[in-house]
Structures are given as structure tokens and as C-alpha cells.
N, C-alpha and C. Protein backbone atom coordinates (compact mmCIF):
# COMPACT_ATOMS: atom_id res chain seq x y z
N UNK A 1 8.53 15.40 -20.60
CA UNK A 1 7.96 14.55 -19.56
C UNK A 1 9.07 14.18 -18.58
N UNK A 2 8.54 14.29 -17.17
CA UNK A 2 9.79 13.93 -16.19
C UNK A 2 9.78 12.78 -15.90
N UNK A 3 10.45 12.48 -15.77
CA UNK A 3 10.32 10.25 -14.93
C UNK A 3 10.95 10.15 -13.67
N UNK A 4 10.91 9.74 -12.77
CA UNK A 4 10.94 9.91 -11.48
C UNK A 4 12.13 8.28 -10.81
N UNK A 5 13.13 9.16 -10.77
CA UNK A 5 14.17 8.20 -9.60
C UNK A 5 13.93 7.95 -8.17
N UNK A 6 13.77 7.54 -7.51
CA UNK A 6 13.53 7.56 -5.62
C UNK A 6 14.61 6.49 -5.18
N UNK A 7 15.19 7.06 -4.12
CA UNK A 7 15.61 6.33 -2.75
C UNK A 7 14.49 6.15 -1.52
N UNK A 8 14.30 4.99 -1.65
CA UNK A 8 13.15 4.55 -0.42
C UNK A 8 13.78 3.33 0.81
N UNK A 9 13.35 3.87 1.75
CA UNK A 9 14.17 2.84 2.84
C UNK A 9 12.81 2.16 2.93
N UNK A 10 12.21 1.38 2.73
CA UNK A 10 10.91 0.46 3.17
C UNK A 10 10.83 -1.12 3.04
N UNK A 11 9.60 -1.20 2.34
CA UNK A 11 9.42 -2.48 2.05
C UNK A 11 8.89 -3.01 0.68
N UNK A 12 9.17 -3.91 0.31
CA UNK A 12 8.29 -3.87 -0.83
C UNK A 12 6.60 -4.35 -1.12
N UNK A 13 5.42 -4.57 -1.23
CA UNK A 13 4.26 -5.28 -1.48
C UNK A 13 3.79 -5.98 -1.85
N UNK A 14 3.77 -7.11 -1.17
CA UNK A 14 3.35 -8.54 -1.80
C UNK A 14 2.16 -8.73 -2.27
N UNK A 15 1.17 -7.50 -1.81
CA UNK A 15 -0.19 -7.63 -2.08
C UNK A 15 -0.32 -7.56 -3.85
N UNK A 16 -1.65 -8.38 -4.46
CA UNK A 16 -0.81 -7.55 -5.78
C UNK A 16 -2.46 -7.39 -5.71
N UNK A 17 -2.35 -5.63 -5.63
CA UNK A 17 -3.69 -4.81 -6.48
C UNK A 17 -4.40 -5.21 -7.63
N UNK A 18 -6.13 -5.42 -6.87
CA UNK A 18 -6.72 -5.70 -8.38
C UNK A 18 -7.53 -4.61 -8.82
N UNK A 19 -7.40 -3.39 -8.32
CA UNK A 19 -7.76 -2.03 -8.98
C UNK A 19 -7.13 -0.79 -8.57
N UNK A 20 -7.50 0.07 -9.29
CA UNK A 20 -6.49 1.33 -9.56
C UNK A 20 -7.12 1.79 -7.87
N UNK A 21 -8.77 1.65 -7.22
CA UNK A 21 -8.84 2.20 -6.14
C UNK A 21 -8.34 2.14 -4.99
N UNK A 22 -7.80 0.19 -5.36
CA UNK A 22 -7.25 0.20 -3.75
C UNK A 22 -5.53 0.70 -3.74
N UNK A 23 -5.34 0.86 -5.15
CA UNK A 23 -3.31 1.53 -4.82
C UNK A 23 -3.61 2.83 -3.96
N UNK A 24 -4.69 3.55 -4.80
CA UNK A 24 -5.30 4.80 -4.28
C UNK A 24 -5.16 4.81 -3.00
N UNK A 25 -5.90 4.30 -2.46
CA UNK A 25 -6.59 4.18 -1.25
C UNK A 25 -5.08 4.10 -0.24
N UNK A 26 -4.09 2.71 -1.00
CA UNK A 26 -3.09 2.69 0.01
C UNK A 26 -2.27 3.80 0.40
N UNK A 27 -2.40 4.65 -1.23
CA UNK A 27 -1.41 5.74 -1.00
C UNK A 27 -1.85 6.81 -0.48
N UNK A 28 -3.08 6.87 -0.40
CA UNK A 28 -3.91 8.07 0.46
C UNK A 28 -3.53 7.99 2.40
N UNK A 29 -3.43 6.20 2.19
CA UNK A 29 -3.22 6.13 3.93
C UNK A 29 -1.97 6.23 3.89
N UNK A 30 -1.02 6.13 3.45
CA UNK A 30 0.25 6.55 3.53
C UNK A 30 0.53 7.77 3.48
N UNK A 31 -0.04 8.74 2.71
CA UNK A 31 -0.04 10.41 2.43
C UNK A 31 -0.51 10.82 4.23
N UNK A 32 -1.51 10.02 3.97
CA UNK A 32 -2.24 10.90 5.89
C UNK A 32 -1.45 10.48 7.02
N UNK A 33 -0.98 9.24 6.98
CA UNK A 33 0.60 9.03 7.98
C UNK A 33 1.85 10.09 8.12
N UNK A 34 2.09 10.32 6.49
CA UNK A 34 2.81 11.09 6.53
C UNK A 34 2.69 12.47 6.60
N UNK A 35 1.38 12.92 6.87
CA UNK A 35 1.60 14.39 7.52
C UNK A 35 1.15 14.56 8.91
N UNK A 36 1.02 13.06 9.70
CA UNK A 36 0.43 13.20 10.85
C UNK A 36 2.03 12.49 11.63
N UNK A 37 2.68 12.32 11.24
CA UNK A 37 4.19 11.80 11.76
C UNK A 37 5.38 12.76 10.93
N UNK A 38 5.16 13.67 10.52
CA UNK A 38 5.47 14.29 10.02
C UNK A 38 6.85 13.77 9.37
N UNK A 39 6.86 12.80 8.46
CA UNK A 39 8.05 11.99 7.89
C UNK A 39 7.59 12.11 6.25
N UNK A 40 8.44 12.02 5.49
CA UNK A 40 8.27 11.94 4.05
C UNK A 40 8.24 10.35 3.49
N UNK A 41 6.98 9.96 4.15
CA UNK A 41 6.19 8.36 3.83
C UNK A 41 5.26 8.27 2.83
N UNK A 42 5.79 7.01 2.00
CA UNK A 42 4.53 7.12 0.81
C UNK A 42 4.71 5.59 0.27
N UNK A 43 3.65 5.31 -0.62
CA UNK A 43 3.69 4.52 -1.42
C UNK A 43 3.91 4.68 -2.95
N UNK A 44 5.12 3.71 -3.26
CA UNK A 44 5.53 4.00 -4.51
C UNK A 44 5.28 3.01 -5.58
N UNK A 45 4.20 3.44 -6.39
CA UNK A 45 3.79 2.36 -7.29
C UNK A 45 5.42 2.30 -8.49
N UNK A 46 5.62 1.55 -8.72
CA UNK A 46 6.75 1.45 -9.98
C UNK A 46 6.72 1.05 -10.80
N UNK A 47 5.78 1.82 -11.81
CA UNK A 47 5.72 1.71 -13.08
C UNK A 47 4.78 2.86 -13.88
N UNK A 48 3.83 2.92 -14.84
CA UNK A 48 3.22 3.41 -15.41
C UNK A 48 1.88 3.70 -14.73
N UNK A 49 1.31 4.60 -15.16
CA UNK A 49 -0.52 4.66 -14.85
C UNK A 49 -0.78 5.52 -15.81
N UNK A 50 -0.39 5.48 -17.43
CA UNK A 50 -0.89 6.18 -18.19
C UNK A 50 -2.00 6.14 -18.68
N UNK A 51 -2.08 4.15 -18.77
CA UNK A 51 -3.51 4.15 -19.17
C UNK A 51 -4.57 3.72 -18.43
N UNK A 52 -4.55 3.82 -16.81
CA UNK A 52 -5.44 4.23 -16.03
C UNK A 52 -6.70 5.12 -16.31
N UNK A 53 -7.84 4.44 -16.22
CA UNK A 53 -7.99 3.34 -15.29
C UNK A 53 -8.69 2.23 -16.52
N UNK A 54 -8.40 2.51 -17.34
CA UNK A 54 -8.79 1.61 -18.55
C UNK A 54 -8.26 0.40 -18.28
N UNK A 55 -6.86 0.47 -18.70
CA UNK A 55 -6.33 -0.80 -18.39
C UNK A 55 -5.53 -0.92 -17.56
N UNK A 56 -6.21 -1.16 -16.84
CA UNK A 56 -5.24 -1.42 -15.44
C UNK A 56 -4.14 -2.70 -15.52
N UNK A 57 -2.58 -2.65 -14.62
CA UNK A 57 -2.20 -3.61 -15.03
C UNK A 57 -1.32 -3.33 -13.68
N UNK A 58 -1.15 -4.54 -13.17
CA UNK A 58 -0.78 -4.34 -11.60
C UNK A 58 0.81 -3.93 -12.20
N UNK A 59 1.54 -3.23 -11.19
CA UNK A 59 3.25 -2.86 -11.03
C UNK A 59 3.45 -3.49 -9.24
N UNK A 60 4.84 -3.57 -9.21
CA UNK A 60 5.30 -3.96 -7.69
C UNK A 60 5.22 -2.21 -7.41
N UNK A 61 5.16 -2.40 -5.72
CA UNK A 61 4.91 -1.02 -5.17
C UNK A 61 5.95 -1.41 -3.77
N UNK A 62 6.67 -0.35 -3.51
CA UNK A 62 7.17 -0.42 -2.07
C UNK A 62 6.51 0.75 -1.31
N UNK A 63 6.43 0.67 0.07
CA UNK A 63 6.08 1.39 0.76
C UNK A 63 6.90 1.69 1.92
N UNK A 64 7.31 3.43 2.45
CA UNK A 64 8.43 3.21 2.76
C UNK A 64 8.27 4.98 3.16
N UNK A 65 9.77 5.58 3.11
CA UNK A 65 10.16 6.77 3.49
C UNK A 65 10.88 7.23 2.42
N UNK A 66 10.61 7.90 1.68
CA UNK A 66 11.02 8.02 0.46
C UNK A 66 12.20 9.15 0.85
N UNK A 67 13.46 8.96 0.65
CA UNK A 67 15.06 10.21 0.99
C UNK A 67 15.33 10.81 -0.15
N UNK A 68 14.98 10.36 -1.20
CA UNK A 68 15.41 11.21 -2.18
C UNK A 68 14.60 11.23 -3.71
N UNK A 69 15.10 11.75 -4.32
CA UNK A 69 13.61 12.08 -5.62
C UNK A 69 14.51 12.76 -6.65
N UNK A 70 14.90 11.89 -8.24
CA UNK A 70 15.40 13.03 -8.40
C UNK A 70 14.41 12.67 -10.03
N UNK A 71 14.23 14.18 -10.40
CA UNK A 71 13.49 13.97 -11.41
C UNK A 71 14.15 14.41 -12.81
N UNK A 72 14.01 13.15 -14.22
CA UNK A 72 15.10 13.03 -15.47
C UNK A 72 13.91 13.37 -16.51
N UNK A 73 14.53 13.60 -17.07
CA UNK A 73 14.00 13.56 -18.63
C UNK A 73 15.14 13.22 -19.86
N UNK A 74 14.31 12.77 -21.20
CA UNK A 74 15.97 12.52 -22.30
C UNK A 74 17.16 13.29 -22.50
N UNK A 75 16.83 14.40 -21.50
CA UNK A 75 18.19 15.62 -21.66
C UNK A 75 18.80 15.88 -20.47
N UNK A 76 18.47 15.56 -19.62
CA UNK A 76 18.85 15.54 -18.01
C UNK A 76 20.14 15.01 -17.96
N UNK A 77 20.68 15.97 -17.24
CA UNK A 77 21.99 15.40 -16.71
C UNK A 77 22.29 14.41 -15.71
N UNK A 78 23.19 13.79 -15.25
CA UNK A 78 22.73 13.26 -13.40
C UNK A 78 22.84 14.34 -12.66
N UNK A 79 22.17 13.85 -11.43
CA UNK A 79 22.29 14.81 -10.46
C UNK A 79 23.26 14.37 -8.92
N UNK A 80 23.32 15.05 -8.15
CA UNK A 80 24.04 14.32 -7.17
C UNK A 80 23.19 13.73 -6.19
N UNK A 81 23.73 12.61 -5.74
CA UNK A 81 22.73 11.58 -4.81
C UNK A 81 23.14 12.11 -3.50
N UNK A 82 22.85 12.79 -2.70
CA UNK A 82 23.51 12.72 -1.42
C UNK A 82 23.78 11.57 -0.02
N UNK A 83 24.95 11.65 0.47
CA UNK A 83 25.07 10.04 1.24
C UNK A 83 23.60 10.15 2.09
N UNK A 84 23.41 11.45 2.55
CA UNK A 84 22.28 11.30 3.72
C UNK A 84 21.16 10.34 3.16
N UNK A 85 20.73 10.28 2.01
CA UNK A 85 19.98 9.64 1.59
C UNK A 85 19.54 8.31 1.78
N UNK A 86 20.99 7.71 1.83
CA UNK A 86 21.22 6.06 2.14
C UNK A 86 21.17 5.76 4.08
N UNK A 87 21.13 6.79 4.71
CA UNK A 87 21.46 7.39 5.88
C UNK A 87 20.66 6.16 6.72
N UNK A 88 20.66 5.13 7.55
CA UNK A 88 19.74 4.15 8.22
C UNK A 88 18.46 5.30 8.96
N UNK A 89 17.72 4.63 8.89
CA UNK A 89 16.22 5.41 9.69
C UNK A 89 15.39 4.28 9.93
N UNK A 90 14.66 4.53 10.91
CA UNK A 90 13.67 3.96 11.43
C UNK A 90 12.25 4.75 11.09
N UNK A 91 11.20 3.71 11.08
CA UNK A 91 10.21 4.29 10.48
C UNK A 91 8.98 3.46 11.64
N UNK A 92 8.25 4.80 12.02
CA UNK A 92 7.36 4.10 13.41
C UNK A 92 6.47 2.85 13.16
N UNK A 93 6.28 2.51 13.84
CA UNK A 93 5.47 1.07 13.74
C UNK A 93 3.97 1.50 13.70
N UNK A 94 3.39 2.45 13.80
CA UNK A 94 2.33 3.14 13.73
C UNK A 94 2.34 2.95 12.46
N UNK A 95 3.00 3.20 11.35
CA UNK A 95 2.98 3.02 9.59
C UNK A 95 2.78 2.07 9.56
N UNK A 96 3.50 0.68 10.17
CA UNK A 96 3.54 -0.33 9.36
C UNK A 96 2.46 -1.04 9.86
N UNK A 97 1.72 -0.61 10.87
CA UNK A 97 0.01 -0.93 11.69
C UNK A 97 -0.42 -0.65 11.05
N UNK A 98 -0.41 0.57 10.22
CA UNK A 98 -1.59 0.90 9.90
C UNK A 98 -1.55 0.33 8.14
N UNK A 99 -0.81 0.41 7.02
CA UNK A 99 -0.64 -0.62 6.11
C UNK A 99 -0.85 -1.97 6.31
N UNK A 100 -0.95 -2.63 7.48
CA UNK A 100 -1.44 -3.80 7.93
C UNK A 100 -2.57 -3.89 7.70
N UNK A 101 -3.19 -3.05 8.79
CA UNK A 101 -4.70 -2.97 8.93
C UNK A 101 -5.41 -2.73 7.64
N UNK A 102 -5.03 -1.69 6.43
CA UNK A 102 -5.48 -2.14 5.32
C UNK A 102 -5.55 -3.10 4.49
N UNK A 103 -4.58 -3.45 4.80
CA UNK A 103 -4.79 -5.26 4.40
C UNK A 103 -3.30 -5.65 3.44
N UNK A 104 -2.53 -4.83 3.70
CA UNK A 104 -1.23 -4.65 2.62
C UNK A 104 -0.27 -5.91 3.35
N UNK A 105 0.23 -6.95 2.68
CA UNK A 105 1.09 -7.75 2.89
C UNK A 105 2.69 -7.47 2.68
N UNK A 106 3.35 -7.04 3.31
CA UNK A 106 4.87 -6.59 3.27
C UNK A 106 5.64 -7.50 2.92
N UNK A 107 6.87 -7.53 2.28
CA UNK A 107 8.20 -8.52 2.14
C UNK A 107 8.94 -8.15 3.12
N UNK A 108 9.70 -9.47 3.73
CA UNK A 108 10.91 -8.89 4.37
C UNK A 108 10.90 -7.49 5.69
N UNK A 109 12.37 -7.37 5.56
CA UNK A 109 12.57 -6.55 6.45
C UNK A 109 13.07 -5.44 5.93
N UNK A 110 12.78 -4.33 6.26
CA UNK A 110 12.79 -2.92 5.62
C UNK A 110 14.12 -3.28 5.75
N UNK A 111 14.66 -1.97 4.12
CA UNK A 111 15.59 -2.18 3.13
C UNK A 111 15.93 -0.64 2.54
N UNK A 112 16.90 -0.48 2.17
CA UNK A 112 16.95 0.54 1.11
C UNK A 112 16.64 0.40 -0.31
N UNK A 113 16.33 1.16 -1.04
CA UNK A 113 16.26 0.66 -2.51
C UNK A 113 16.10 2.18 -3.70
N UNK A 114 16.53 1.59 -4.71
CA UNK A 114 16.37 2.72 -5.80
C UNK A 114 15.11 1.66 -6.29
N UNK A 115 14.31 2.84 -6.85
CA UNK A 115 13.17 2.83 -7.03
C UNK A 115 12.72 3.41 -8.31
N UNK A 116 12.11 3.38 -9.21
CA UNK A 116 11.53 4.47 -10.67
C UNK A 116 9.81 4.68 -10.33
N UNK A 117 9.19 5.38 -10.76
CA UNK A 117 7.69 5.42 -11.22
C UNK A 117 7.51 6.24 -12.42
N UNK A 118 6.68 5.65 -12.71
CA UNK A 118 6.44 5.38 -14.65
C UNK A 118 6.96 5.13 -15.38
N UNK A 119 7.03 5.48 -16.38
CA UNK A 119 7.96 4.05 -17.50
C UNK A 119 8.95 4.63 -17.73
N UNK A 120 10.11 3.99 -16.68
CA UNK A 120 11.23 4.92 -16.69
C UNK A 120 12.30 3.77 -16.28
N UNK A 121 13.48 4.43 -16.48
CA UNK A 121 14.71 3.55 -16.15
C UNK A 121 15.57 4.69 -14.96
N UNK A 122 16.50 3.93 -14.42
CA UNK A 122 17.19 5.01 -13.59
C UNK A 122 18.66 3.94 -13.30
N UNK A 123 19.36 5.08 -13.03
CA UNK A 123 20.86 4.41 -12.15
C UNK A 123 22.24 4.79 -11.19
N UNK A 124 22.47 4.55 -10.76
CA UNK A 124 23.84 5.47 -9.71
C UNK A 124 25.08 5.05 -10.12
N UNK A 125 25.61 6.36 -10.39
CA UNK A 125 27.04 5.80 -10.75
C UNK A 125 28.04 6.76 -9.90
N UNK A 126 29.24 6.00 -9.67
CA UNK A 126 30.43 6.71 -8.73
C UNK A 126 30.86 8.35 -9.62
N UNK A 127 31.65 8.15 -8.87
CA UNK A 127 32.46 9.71 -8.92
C UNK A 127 32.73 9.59 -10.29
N UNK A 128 33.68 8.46 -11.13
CA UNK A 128 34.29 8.06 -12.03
C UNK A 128 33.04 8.44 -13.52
N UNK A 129 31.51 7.82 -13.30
CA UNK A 129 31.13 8.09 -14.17
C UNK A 129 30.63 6.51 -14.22
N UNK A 130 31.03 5.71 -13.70
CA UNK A 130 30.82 4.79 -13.87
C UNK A 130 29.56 3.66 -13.49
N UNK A 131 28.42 3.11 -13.90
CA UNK A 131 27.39 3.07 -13.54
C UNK A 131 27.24 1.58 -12.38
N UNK A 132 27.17 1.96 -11.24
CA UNK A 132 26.81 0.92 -10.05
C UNK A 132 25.94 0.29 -10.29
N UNK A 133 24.71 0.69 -10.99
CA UNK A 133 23.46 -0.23 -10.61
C UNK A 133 22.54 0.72 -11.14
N UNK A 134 21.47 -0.28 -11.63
CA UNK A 134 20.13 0.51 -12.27
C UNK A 134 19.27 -0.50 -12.14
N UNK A 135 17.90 0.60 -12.45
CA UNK A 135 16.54 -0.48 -12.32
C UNK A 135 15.76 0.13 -13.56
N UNK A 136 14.45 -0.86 -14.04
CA UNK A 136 13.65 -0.02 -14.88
C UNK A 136 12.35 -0.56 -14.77
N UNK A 137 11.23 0.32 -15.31
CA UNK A 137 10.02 -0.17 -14.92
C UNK A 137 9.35 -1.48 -16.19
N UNK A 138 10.37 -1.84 -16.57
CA UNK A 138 10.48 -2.64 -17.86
C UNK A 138 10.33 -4.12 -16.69
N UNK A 139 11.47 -4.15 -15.56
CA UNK A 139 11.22 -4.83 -15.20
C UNK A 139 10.74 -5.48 -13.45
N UNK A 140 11.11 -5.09 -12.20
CA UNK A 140 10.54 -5.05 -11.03
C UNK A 140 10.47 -3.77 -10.98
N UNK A 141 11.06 -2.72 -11.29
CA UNK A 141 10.81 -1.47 -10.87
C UNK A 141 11.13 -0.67 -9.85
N UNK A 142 12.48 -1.88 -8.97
CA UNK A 142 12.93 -1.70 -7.34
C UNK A 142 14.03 -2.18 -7.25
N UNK A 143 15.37 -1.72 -7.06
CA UNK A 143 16.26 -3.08 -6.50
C UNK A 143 16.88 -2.57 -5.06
N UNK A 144 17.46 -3.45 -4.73
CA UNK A 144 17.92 -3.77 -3.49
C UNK A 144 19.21 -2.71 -3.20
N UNK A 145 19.58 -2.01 -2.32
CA UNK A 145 20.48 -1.25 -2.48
C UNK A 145 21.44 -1.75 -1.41
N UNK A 146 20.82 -2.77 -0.22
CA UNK A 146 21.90 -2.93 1.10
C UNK A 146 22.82 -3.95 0.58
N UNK A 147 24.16 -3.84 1.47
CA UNK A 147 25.21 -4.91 0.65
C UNK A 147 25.44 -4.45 -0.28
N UNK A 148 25.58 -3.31 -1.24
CA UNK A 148 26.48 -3.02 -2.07
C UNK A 148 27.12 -1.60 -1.98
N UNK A 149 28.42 -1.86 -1.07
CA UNK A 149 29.03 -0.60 -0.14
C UNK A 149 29.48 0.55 -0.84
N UNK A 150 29.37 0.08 -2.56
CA UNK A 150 29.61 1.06 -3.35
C UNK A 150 28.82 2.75 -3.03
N UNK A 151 27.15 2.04 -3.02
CA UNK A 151 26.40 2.71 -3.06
C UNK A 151 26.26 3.16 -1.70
N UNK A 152 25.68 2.39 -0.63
CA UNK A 152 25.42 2.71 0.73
C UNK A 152 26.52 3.61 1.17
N UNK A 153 27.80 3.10 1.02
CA UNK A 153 28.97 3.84 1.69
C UNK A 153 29.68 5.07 0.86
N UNK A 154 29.49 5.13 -0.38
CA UNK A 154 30.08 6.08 -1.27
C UNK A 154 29.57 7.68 -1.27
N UNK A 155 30.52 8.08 -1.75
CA UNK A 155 30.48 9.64 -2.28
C UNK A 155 30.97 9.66 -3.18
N UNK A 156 30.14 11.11 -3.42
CA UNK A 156 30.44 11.63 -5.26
C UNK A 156 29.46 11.05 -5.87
N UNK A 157 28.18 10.35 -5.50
CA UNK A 157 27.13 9.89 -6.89
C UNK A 157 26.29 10.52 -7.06
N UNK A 158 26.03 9.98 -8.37
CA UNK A 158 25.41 10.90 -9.14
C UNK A 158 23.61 9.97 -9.06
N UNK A 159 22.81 10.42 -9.42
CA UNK A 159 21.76 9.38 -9.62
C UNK A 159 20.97 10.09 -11.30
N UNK A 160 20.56 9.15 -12.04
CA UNK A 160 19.73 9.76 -13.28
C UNK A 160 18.46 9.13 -13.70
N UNK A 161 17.90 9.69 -14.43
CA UNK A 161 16.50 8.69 -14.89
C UNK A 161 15.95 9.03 -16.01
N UNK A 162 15.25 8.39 -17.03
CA UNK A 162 14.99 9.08 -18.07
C UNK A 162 13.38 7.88 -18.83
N UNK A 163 12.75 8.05 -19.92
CA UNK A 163 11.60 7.02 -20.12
C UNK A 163 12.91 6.27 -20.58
N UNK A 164 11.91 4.70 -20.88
CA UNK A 164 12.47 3.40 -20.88
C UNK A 164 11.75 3.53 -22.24
């Protein structure tokens, strides 16, 4: 089974989903943004949907431009994070209209962030081996990546992910 690392420059979702249709739904309008702006935009639920749609159980979700993806399993090595990833971008206001208009409540001001989806853990570590920072879907499922110049400004990382 693969578990899924992401670099997402977005936002995170204050809305909190009371069914599996409307994440759907958000990520469907995010999928159709993103092939009509031709940007790699999505919504990233962070956490599980195994036992969808039985028991549903809300996760935090950011929504955003997703730069990087790297996919772990218990034998996976790291892989390399590339700087472009962390790279500043702007993301049209046409996205964030139209996540409005569905009714999605945003945090803040778009951000970078490492990110997991499904029940997974992940983390970046320097050249050295040494681990910068991790997140898991154990617990928000997102952290904050700006302000820590390790990451934003560095080379040589690696990123990994594996289940929690």
C-alpha cells in the first residue's frame, strides 16, 4: 500500500465536512479548475477514507496547488524533495472564487505546507539525514512549512512517508 507525502502551497479548511459528498464535490470543483487553468490544483483531504462511506469521520483538508507528491510505503526509501517545490507561486483568484462560492471557508493566507493523505506519517530531512520536520494523519495531517529556512531555503532533501 502507498501513502502519500504532498507539498501544497494553499490554504487550509475551516469548513468541517458533514459528508463524504460534499469533500467530493469540493474536490471535483477543484479537479475542473485545475484542468481549465491548467495548474496542478486540488483538494487534499488528510487522512484516511478507508472506511468510507460507512463511517465517515471528518479530517482537516487544504486546498491549494499541490508541487510535489512523493509516494512511501514500509520499504521506501526517501526520495529527493526538489527546491522548486517550495518555489513561491501564485494561484488565480478565479480558484479561490470559486471554493468560495461553494461554500468552503479558508484559514489565513496561503502558505506552504507538507501535507499526508491516508493514514500515513511523512517527513523532510537535510542532506545529513537528519529529520527537519514531520506530520501524520494521527494528528492535523498538515504543517506549516514558511519560516523554517531549513526547509524553504535548503538543498539536498530528501522527503518520505510510510502508514502510521
Amino acid at each position: 500500500m502507498e501513502n502519500e507525502a504532498l507539498i501544497v502551497i494553499g490554504r487550509p479548511v475551516k469548513t468541517e465536512f458533514e459528508s463524504v459528498e460534499q469533500i467530493e464535490a469540493a474536490a471535483s470543483a477543484a479537479d475542473e479548475l485545475a484542468r481549465k487553468l491548467k495548474l496542478p490544483l486540488g483538494l487534499v483531504y488528510c487522512g484516511t477514507t478507508i472506511n468510507w462511506p460507512d463511517d465517515f469521520e471528518y479530517t482537516p483538508c487544504l486546498v491549494g496547488l499541490v508541487t510535489h507528491v512523493y509516494y512511501g510505503d514500509d520499504e521506501a526509501e526517501p526520495g529527493p524533495l526538489p527546491a522548486a517545490a517550495m518555489a513561491e507561486r501564485t494561484i488565480p483568484d478565479e480558484f479561490w472564487a470559486a471554493m468560495k462560492e461553494l461554500g468552503l471557508e479558508l484559514e489565513g493566507e496561503t502558505g506552504t505546507y507538507l501535507a499526508v493523505a491516508g493514514w500515513t506519517w511523512a517527513d523532510i530531512s537535510g542532506p545529513d539525514g537528519e529529520r527537519i520536520v514531520g506530520v501524520s494523519a494521527e494528528d492535523d495531517g498538515y504543517t506549516r512549512l514558511d519560516g523554517n529556512d531549513a526547509v524553504m531555503k535548503g538543498e539536498g532533501l530528501t522527503i518520505r512517508a510510510s502508514y502510521c
